[in-house]
PDB file of N, CA and C in Angstrom:
ATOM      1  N   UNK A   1      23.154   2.429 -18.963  1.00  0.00           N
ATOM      2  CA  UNK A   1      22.340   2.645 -17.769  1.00  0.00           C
ATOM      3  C   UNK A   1      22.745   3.951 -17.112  1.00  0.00           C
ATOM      4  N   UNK A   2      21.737   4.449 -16.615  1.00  0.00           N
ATOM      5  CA  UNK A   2      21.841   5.454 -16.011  1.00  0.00           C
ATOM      6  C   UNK A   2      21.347   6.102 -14.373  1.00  0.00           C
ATOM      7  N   UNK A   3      21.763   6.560 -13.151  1.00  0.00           N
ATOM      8  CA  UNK A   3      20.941   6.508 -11.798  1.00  0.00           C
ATOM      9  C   UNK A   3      19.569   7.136 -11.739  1.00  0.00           C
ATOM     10  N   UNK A   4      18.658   6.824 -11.189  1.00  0.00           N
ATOM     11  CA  UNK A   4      17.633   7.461 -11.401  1.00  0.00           C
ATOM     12  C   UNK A   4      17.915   9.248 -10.990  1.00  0.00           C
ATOM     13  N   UNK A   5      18.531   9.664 -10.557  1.00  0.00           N
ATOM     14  CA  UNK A   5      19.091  10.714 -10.301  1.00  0.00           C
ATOM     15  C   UNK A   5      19.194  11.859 -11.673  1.00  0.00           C
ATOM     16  N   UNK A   6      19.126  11.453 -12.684  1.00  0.00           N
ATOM     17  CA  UNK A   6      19.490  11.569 -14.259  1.00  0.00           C
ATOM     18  C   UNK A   6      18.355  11.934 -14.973  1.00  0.00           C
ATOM     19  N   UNK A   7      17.013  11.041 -14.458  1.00  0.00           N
ATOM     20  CA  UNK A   7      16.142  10.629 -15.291  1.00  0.00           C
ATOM     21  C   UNK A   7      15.276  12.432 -15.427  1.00  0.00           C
ATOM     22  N   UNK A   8      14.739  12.512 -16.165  1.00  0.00           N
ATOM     23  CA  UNK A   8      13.784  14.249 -16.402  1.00  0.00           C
ATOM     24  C   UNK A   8      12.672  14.034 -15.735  1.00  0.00           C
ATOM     25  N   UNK A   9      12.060  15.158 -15.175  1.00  0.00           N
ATOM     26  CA  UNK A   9      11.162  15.313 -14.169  1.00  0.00           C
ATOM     27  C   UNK A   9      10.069  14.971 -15.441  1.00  0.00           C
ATOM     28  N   UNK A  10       9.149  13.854 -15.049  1.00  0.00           N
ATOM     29  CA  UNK A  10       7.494  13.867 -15.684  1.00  0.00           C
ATOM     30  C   UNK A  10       7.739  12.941 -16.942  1.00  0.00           C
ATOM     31  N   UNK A  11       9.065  12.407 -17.284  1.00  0.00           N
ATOM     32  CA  UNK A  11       8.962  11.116 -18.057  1.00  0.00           C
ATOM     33  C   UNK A  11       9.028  10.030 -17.772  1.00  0.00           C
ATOM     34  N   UNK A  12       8.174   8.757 -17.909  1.00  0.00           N
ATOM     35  CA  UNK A  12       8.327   7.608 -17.523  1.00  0.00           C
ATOM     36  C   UNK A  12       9.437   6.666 -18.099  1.00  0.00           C
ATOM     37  N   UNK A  13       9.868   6.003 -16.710  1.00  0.00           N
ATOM     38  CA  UNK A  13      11.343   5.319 -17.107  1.00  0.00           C
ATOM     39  C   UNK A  13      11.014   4.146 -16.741  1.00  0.00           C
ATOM     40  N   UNK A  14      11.809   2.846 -17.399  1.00  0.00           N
ATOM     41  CA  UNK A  14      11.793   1.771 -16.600  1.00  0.00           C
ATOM     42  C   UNK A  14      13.114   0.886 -15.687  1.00  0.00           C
ATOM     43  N   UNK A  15      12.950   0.330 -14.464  1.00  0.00           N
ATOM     44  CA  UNK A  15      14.233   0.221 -13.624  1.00  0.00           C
ATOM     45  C   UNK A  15      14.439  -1.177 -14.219  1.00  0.00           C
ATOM     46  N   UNK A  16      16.300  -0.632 -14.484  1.00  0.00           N
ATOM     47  CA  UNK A  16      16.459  -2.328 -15.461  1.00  0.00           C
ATOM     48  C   UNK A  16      17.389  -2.589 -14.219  1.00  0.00           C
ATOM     49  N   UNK A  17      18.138  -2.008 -12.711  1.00  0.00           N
ATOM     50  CA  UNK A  17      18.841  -2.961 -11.997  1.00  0.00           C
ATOM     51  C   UNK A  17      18.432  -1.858 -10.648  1.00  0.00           C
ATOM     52  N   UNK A  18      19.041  -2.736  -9.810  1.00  0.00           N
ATOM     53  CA  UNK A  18      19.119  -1.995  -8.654  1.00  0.00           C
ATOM     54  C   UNK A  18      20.939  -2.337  -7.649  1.00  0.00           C
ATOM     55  N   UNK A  19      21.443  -1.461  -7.584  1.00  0.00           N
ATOM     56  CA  UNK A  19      22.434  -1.730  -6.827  1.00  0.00           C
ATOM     57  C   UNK A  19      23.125  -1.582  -5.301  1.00  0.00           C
ATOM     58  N   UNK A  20      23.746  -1.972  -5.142  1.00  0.00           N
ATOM     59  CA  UNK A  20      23.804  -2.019  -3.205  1.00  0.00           C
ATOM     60  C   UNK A  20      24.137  -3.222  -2.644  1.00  0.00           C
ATOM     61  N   UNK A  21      23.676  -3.148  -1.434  1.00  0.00           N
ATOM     62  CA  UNK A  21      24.370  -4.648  -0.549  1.00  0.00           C
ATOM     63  C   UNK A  21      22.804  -5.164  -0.216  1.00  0.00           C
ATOM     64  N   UNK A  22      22.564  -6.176   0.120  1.00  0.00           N
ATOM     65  CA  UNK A  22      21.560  -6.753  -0.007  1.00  0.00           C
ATOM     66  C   UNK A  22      20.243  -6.205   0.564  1.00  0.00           C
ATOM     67  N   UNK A  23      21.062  -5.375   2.230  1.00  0.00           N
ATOM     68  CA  UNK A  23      19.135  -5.081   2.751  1.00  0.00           C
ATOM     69  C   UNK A  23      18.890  -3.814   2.017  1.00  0.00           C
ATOM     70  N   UNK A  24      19.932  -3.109   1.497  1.00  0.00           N
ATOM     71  CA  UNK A  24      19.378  -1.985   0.798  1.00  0.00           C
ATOM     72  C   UNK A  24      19.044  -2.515  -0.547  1.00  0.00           C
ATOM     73  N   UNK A  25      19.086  -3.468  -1.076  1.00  0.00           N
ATOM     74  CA  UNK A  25      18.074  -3.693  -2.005  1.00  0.00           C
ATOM     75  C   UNK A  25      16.355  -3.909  -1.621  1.00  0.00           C
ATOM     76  N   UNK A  26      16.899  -4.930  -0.705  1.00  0.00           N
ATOM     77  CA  UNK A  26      15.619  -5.109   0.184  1.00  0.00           C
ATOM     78  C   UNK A  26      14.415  -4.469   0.620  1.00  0.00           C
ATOM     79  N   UNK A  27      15.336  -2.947   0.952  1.00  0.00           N
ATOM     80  CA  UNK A  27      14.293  -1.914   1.184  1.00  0.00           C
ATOM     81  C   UNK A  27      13.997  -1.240   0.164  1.00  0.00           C
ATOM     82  N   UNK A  28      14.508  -1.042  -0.790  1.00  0.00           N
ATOM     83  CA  UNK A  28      13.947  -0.355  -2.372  1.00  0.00           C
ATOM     84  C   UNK A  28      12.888  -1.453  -2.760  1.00  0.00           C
ATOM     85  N   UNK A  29      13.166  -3.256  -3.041  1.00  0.00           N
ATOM     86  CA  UNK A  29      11.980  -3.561  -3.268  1.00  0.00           C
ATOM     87  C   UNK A  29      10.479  -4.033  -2.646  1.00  0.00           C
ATOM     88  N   UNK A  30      11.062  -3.278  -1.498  1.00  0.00           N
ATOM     89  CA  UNK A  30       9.671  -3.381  -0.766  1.00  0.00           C
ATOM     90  C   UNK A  30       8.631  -1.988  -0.954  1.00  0.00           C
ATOM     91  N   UNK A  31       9.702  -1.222  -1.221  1.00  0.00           N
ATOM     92  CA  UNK A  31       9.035  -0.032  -1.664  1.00  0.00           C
ATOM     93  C   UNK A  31       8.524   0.340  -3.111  1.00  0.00           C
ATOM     94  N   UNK A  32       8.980  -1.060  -3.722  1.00  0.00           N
ATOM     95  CA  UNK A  32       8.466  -1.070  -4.855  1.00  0.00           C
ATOM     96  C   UNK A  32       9.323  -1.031  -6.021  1.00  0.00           C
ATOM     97  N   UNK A  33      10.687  -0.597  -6.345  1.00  0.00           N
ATOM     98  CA  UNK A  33      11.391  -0.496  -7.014  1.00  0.00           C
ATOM     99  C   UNK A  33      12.168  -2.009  -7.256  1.00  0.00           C
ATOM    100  N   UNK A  34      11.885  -2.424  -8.512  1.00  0.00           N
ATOM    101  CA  UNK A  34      12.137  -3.779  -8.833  1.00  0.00           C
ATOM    102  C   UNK A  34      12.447  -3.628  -9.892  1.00  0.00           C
ATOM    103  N   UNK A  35      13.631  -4.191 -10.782  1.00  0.00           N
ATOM    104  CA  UNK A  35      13.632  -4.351 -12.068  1.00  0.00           C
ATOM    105  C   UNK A  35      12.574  -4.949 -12.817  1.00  0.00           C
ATOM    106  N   UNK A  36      12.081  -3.977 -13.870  1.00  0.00           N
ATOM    107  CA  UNK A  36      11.008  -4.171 -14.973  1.00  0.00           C
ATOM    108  C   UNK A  36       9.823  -2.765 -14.352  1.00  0.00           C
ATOM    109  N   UNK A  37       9.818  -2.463 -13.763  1.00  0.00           N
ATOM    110  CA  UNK A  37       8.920  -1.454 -13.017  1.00  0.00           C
ATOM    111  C   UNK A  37       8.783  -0.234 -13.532  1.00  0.00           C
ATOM    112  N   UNK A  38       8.166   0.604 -13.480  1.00  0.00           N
ATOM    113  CA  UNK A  38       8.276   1.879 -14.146  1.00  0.00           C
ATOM    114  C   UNK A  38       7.764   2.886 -13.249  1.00  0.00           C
ATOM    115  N   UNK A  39       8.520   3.787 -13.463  1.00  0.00           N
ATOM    116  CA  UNK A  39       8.306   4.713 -12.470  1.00  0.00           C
ATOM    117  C   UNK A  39       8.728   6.199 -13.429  1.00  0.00           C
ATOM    118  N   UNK A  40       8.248   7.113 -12.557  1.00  0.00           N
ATOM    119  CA  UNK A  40       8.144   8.549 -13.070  1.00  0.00           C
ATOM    120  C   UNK A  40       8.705   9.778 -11.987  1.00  0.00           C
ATOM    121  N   UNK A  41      10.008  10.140 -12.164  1.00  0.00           N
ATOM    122  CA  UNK A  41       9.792  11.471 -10.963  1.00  0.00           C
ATOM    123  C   UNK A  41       8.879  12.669 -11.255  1.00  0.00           C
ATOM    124  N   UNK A  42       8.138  12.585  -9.623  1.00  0.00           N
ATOM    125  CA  UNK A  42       7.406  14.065  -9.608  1.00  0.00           C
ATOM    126  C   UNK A  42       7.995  15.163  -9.493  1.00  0.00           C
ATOM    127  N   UNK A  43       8.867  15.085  -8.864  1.00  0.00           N
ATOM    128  CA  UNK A  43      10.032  16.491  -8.573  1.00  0.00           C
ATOM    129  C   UNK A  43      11.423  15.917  -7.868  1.00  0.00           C
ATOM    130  N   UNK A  44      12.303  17.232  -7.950  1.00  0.00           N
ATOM    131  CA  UNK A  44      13.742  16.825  -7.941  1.00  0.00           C
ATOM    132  C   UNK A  44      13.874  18.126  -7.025  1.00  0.00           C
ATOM    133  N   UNK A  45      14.598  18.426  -6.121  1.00  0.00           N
ATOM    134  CA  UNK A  45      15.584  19.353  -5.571  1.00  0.00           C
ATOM    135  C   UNK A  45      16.606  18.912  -4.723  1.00  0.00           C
ATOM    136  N   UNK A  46      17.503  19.698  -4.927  1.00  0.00           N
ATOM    137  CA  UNK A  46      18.663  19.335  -4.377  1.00  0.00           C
ATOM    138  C   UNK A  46      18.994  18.141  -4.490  1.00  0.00           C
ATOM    139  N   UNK A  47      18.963  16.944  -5.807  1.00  0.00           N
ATOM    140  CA  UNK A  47      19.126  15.707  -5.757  1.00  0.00           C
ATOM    141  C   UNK A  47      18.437  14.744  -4.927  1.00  0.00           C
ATOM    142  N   UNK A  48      17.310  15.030  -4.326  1.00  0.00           N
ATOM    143  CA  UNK A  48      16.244  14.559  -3.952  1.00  0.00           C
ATOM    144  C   UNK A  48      15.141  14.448  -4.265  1.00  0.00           C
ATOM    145  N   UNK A  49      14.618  13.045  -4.700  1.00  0.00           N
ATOM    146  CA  UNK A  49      13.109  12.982  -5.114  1.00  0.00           C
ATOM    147  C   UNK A  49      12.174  12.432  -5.324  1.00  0.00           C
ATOM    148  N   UNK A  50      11.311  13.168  -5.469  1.00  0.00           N
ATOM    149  CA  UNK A  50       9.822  12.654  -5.409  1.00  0.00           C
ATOM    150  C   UNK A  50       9.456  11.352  -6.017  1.00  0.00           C
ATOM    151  N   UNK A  51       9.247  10.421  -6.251  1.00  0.00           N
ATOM    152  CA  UNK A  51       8.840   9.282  -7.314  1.00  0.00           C
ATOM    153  C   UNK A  51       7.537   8.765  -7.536  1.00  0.00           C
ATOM    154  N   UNK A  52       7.046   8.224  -8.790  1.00  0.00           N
ATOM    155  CA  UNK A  52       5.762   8.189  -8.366  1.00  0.00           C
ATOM    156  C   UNK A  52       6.092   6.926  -9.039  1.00  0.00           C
ATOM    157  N   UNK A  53       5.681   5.495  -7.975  1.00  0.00           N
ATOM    158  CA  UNK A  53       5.642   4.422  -8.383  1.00  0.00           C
ATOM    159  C   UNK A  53       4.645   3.091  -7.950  1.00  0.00           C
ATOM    160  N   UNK A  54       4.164   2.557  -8.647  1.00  0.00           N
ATOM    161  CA  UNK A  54       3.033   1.426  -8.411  1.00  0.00           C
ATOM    162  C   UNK A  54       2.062   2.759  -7.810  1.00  0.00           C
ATOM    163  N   UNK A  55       1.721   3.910  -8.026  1.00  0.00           N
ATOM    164  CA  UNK A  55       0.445   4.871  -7.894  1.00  0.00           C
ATOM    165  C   UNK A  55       0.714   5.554  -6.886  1.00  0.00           C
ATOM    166  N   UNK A  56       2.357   4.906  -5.892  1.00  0.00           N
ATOM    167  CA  UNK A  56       2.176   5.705  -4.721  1.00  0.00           C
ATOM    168  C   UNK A  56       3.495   6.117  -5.003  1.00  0.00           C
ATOM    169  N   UNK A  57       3.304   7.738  -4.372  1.00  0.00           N
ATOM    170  CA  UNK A  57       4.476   8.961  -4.327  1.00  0.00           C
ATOM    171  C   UNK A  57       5.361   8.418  -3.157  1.00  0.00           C
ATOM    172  N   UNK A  58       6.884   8.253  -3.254  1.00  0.00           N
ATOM    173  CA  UNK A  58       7.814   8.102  -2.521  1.00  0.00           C
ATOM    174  C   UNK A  58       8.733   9.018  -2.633  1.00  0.00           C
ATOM    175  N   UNK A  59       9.956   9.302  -1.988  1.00  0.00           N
ATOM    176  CA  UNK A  59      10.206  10.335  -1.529  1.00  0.00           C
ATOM    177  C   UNK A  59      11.583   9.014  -1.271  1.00  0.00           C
ATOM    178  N   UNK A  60      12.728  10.099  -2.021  1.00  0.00           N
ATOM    179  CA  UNK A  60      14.311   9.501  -1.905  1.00  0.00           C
ATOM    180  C   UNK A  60      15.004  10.653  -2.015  1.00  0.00           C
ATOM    181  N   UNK A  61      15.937   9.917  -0.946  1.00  0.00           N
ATOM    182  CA  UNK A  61      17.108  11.136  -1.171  1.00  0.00           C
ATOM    183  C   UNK A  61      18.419  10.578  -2.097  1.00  0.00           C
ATOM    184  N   UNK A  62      19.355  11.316  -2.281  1.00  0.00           N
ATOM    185  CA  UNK A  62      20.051  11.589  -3.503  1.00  0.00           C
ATOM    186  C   UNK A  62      20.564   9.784  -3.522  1.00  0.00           C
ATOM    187  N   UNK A  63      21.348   9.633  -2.569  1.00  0.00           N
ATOM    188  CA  UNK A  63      22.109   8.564  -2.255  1.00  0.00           C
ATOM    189  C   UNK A  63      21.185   7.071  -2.644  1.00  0.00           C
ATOM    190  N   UNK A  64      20.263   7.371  -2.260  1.00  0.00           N
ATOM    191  CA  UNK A  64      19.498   6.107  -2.367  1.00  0.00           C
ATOM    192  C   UNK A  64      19.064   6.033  -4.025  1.00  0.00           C
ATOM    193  N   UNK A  65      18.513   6.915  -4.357  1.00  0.00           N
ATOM    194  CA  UNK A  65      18.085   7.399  -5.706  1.00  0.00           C
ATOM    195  C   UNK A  65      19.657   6.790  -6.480  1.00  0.00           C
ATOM    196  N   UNK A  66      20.608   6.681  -6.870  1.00  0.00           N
ATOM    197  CA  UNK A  66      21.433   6.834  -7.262  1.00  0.00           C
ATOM    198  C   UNK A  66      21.546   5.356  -7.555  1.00  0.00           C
ATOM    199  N   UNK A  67      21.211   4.617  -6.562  1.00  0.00           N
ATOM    200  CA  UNK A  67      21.474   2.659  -6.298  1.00  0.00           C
ATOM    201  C   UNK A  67      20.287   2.388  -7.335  1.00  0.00           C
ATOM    202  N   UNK A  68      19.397   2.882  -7.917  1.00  0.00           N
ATOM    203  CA  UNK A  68      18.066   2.874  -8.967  1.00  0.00           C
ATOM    204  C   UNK A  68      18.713   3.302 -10.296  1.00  0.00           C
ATOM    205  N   UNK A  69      19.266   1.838 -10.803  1.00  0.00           N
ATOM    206  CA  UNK A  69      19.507   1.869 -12.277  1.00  0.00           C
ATOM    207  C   UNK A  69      18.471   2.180 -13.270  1.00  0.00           C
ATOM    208  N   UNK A  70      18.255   3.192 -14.505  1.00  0.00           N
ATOM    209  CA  UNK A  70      17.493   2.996 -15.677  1.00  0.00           C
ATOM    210  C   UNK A  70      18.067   2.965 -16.717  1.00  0.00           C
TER     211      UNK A  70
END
């Protein structure tokens, strides 16, 4: 496994965990990030980024991105 932080800009990945303390899981899967899900980054800078998941573009910064196992 690897953080989504890792993953290449414009290939689709799928999230096999998510890690953290509970409400920060909470808030990743409300935003959609759930194990089995697939998602794609649109862009990366400075370890921040774009995601494009369930059709809608989200927007993470490094730290959070990082708790998004693939």
């Amino acid at each position: 496994m690897m953080p989504l932080t890792f993953a290449p800009v414009g290939t689709p990945a799928v999230i096999r965990k998510i890690i953290g303390k509970d409400d920060v899981r909470q808030h990743l899967a409300e935003l959609g990030f759930v194990a089995g899900q697939e998602v794609t980054v649109v862009s990366s800078l400075n370890g921040n980024l774009i995601i494009n998941v369930k059709g809608s573009r989200i927007a993470l910064d490094q730290k959070m991105a990082q708790r998004v196992m693939l």
